[in-house]
Protein backbone atom coordinates (compact mmCIF):
# COMPACT_ATOMS: atom_id res chain seq x y z
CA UNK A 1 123.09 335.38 -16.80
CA UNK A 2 125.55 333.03 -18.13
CA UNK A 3 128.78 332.58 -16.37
CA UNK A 4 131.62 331.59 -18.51
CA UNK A 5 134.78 330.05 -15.95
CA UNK A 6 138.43 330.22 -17.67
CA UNK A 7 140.17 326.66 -17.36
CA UNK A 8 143.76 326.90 -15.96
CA UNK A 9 146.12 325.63 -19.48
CA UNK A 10 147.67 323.39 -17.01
CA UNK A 11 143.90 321.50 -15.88
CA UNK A 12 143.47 321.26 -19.70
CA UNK A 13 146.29 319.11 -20.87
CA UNK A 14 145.57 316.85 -17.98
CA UNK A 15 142.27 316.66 -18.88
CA UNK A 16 142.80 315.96 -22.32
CA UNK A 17 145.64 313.24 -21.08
CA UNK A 18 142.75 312.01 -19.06
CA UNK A 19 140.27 311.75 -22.00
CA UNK A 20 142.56 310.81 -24.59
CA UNK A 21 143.37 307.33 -22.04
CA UNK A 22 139.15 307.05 -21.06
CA UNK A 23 138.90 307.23 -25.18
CA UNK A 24 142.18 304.57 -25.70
CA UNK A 25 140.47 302.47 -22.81
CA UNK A 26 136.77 302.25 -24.42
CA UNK A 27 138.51 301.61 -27.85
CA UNK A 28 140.36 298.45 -26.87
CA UNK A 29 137.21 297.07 -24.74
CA UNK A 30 136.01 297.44 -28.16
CA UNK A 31 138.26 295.67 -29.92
CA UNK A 32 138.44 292.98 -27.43
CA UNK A 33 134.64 292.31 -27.60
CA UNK A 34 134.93 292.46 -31.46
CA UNK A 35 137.67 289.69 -30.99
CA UNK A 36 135.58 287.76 -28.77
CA UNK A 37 132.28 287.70 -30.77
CA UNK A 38 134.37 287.20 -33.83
CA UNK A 39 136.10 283.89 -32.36
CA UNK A 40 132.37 283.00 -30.83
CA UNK A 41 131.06 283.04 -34.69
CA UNK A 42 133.74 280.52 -35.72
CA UNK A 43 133.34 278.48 -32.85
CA UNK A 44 129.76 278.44 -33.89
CA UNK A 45 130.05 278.05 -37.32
CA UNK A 46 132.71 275.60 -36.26
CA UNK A 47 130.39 273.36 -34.17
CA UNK A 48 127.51 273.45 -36.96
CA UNK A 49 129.79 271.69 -39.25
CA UNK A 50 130.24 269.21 -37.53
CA UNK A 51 127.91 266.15 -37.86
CA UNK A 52 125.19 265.73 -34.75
CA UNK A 53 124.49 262.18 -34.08
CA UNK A 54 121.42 261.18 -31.78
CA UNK A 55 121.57 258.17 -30.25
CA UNK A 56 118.26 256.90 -29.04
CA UNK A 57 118.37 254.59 -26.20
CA UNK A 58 115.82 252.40 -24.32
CA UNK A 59 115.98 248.37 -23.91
CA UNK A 60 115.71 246.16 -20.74
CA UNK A 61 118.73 244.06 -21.14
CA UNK A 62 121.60 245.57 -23.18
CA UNK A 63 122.79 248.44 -21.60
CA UNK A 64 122.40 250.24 -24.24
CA UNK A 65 121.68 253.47 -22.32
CA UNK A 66 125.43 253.37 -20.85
CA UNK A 67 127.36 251.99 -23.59
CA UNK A 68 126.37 254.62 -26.43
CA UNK A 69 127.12 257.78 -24.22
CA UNK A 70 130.76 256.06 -23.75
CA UNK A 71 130.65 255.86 -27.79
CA UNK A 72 129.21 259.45 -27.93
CA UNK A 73 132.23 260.48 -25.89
CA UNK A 74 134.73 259.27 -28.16
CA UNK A 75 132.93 260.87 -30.99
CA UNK A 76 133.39 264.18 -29.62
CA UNK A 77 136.49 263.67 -28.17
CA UNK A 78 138.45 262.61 -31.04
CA UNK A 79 136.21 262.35 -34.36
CA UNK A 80 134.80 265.75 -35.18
CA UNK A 81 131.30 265.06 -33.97
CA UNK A 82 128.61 266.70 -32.04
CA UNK A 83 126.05 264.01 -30.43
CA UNK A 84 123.14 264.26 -28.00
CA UNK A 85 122.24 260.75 -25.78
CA UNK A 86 118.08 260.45 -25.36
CA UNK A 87 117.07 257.74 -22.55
CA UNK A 88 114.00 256.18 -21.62
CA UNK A 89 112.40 258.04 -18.40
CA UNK A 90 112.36 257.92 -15.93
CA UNK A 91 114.52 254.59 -16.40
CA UNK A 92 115.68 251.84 -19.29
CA UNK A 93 112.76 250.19 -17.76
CA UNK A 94 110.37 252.78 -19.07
CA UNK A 95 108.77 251.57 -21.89
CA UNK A 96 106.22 255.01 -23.10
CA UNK A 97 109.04 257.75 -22.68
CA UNK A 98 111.76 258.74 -24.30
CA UNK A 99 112.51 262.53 -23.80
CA UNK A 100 113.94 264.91 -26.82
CA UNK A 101 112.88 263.14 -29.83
CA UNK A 102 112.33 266.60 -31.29
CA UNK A 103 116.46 266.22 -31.03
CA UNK A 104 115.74 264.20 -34.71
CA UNK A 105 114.90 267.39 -36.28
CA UNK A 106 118.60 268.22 -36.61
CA UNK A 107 120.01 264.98 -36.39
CA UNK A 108 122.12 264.13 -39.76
CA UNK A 109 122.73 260.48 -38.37
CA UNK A 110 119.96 258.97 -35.76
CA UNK A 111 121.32 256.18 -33.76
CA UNK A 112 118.59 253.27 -32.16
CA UNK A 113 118.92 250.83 -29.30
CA UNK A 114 115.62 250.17 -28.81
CA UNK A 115 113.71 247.34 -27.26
CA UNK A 116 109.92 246.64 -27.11
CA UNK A 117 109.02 250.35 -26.55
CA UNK A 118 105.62 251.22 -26.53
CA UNK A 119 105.91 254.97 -27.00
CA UNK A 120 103.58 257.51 -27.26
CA UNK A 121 102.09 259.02 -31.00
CA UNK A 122 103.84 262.12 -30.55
CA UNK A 123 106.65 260.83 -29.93
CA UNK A 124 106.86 258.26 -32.60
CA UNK A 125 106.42 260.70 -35.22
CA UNK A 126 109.68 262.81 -34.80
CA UNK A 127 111.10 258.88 -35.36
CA UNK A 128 108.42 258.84 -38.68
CA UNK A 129 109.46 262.20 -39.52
CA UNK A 130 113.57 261.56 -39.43
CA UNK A 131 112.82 258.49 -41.36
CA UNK A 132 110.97 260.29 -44.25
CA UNK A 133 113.70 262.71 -44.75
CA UNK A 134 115.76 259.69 -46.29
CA UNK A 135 119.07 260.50 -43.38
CA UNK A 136 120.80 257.87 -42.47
CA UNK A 137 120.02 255.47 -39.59
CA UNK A 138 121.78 252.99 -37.40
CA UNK A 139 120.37 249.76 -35.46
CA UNK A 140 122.03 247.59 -32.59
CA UNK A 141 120.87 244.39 -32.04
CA UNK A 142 117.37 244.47 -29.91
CA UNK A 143 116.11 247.00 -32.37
CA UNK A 144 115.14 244.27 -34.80
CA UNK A 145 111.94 244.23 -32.44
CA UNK A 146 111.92 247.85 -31.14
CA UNK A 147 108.71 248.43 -30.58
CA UNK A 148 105.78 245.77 -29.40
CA UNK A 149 102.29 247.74 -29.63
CA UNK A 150 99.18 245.47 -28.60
CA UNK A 151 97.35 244.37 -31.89
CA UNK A 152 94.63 246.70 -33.44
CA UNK A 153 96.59 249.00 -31.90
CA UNK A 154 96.57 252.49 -34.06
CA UNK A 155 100.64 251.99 -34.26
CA UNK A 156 100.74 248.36 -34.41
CA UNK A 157 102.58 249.11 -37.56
CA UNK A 158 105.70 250.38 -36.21
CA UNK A 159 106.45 246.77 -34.49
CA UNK A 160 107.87 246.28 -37.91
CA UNK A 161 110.07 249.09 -37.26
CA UNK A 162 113.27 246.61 -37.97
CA UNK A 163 111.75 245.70 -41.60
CA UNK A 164 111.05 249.19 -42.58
CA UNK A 165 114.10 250.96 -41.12
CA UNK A 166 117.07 248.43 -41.54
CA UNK A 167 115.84 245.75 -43.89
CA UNK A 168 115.82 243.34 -40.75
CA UNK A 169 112.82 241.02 -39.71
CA UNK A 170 109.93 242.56 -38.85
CA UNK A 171 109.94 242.26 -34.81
CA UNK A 172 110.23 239.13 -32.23
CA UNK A 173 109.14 235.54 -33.59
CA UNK A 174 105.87 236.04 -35.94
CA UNK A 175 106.51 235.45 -40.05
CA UNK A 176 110.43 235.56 -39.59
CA UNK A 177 110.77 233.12 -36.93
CA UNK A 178 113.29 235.90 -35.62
CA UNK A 179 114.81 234.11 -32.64
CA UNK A 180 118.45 233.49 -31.23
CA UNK A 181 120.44 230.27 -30.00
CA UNK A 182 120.35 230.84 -25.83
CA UNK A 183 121.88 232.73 -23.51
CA UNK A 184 124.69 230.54 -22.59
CA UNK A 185 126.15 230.69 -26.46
CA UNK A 186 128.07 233.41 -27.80
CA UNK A 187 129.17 234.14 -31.39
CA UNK A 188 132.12 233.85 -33.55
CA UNK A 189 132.11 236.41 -36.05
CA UNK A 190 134.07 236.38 -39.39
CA UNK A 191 134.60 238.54 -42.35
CA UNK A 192 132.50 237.89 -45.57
CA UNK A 193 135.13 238.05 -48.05
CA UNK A 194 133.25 239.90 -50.77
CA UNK A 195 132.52 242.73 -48.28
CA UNK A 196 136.65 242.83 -47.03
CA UNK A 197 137.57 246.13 -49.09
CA UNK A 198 134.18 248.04 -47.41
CA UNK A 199 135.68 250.87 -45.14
CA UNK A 200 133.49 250.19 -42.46
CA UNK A 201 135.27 247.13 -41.46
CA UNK A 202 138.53 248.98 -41.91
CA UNK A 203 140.74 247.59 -38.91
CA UNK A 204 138.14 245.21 -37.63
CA UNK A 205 140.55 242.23 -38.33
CA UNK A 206 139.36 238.79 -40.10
CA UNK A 207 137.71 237.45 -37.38
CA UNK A 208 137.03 238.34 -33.51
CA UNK A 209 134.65 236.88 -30.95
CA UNK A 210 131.55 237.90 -29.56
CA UNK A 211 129.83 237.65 -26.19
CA UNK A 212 126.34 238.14 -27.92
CA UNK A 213 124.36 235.11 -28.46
CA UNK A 214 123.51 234.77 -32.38
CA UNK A 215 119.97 236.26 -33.48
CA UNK A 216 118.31 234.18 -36.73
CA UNK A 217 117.32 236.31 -38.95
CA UNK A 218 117.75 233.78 -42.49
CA UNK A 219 116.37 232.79 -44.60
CA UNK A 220 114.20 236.07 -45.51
CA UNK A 221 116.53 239.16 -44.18
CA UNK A 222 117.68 240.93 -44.39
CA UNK A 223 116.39 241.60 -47.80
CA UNK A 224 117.16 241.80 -51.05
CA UNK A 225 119.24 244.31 -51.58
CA UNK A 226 121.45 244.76 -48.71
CA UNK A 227 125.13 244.26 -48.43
CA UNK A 228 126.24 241.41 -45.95
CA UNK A 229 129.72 242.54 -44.19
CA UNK A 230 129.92 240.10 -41.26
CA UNK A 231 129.04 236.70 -40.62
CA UNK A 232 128.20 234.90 -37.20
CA UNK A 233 128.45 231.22 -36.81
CA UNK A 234 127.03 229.72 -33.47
CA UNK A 235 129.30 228.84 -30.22
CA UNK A 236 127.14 226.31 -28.27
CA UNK A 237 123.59 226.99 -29.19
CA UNK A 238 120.88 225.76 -27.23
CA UNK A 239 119.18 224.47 -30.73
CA UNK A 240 120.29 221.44 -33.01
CA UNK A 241 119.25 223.34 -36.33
CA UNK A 242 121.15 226.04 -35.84
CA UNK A 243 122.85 228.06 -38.53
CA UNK A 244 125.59 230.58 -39.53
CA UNK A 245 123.10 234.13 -39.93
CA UNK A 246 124.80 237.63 -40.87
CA UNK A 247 125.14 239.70 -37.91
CA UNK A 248 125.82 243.37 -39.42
CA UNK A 249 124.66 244.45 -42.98
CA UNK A 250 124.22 247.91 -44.93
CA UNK A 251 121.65 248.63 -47.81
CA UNK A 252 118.56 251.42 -48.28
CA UNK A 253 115.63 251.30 -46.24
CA UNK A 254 112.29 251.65 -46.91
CA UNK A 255 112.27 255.16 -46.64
CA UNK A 256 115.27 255.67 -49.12
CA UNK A 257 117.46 256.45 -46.21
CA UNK A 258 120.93 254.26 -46.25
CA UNK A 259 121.56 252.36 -43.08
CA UNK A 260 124.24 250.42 -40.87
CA UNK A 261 122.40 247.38 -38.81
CA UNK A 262 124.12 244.95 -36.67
CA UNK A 263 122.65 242.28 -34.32
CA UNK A 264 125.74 242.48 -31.91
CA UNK A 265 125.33 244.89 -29.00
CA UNK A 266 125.69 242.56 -25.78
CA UNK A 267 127.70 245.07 -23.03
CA UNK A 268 130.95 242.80 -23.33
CA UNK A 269 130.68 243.34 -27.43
CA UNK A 270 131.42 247.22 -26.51
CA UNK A 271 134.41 246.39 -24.61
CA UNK A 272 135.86 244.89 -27.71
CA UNK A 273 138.23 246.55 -29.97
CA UNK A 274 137.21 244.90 -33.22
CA UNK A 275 133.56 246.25 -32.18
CA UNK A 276 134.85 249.54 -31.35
CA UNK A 277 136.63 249.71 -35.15
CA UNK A 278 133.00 248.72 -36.72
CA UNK A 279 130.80 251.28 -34.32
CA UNK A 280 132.77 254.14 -35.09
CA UNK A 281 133.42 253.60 -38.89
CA UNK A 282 129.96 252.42 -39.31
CA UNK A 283 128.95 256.17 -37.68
CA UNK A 284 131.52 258.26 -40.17
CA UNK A 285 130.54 255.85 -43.23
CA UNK A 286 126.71 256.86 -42.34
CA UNK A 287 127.46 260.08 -41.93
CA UNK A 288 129.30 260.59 -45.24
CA UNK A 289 132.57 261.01 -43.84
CA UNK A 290 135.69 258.79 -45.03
CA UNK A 291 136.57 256.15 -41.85
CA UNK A 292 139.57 257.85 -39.60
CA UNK A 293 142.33 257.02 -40.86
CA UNK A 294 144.22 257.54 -37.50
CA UNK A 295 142.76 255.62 -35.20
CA UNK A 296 142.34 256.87 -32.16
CA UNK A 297 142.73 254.07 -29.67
CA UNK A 298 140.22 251.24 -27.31
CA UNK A 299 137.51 252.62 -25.59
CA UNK A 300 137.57 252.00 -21.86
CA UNK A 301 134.25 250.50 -22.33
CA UNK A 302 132.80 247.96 -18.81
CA UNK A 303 129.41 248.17 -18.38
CA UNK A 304 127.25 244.96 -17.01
CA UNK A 305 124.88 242.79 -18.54
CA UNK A 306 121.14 242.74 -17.03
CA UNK A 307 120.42 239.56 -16.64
């Protein structure tokens, strides 16, 4: 038997008063969500525009594990970039780790501040694989001799990492005679007037001084075909023959990829404001962006020196 129960007209309009605010509830969770996935996308499609730099990090003296997240910082901060910060493991010390290489596969500008790693084949090849995709690439000072694999070992090659990647000398001593002028000396850097109109040394100033102790990397690199920017001459060297070398260049790499390489890097270099114009511009110029034309002040940069 089916029972059919009258509703009192009064218990209907409330209940349609009470359905018609459940229904105007739901609608504007609704269009809130729709709001929030909406500004989600654009943050997302934001974010992927912007360039992702990896800096990869691992050297015994430099500090270059603390100096480049300081850099990375500022990128983010004020420049428009994404960046991700790989470290030797479980220390700079570490010489056959480096974490989140596969971080390369979506790098559009990889970052190096390597020194004698011995890392492992897996590892190397995300590096071999960035490389062959012709991206750009940027080297600070120790990454002339990056790597230092035992001869006859099956990667020996990649102790000429500098050579292939950044037209620099192909590792510590051997053919080059790569060398520097002693830890007590330091560098005066300059300017070298044909390159004064390149953006990347947009507010670097004429001349500045540098705590790093000159490398030699004349008379054979870099090589033909790279563009000299700055010049270092000598303060005190510890040799008699020293010489004025070039101490950042630009030019194509073996690979095809275009590339920013300087020989400066010391802990006290960072701290400098002249060095702070070239990192950054030298990043946006490699990454195919025009140098900021606001810029957007020093870097609080003080990190020690291993001896």
């Amino acid at each position: 038997m089916i029972v059919i129960n009258m509703i009192n007209p009064v218990n209907l309009i409330t209940l349609m008063k009470s359905f018609k605010s459940i229904t105007t509830y739901f609608l504007l969770c609704f269009l809130l969500q729709s709001v929030f996935n909406s500004c989600a996308q654009i943050r997302t499609s934001a974010n992927a525009k912007k360039p992702l730099i990896v800096f990869v990090t691992g050297d015994h003296e430099y500090s270059g594990e603390a100096t480049l997240p300081l850099i990375a910082a500022e990128l983010e901060k004020n420049y428009g970039f994404r960046t991700k910060v790989l470290k030797a493991f479980p220390d700079y010390n570490s010489e056959e780790n480096i974490p989140g290489l596969e971080a390369l596969k979506e790098a559009d500008v990889a970052v190096f501040f390597l020194r004698w790693r011995r890392l492992p084949a897996n590892q190397v090849q995300y590096i071999e694989d960035y490389l062959k995709t012709g991206k750009p690439v940027i080297g600070f000072r120790t990454t002339t001799h990056a790597f230092n694999y035992p001869k006859g070992h099956e990667l020996e090659k990649w102790n000429s990492f500098g050579e292939l990647a950044f037209n620099a000398p192909p590792g510590w001593g051997g053919k080059a005679n790569h060398t520097h002028y002693g830890h007590k000396s330091s560098t005066d850097v300059s300017i070298i007037p044909a390159a004064a109109k390149n953006p990347i040394l947009t507010g670097v100033g004429n001349n500045f001084h540098a705590k790093s102790w000159l490398y030699k990397v004349l008379p054979d690199y870099p090589t033909k075909g790279s563009t000299w920017l700055l010049m270092g001459h000598p303060i005190n060297p510890d040799k008699k023959d020293a010489t004025d070398n070039p101490v950042a260049w630009t030019g194509k790499n073996t690979y095809g990829g275009r590339f920013f390489m300087t020989t400066l890097g010391h802990p006290e270099d960072f701290a400098l404001e002249p060095f702070q114009h070239l990192v950054i511009n030298a990043i946006h110029w490699a990454a195919g962006k025009p140098v900021p034309k606001k810029w957007a002040g020093k870097i609080e940069i003080n990190v020690p020196y291993r001896q």
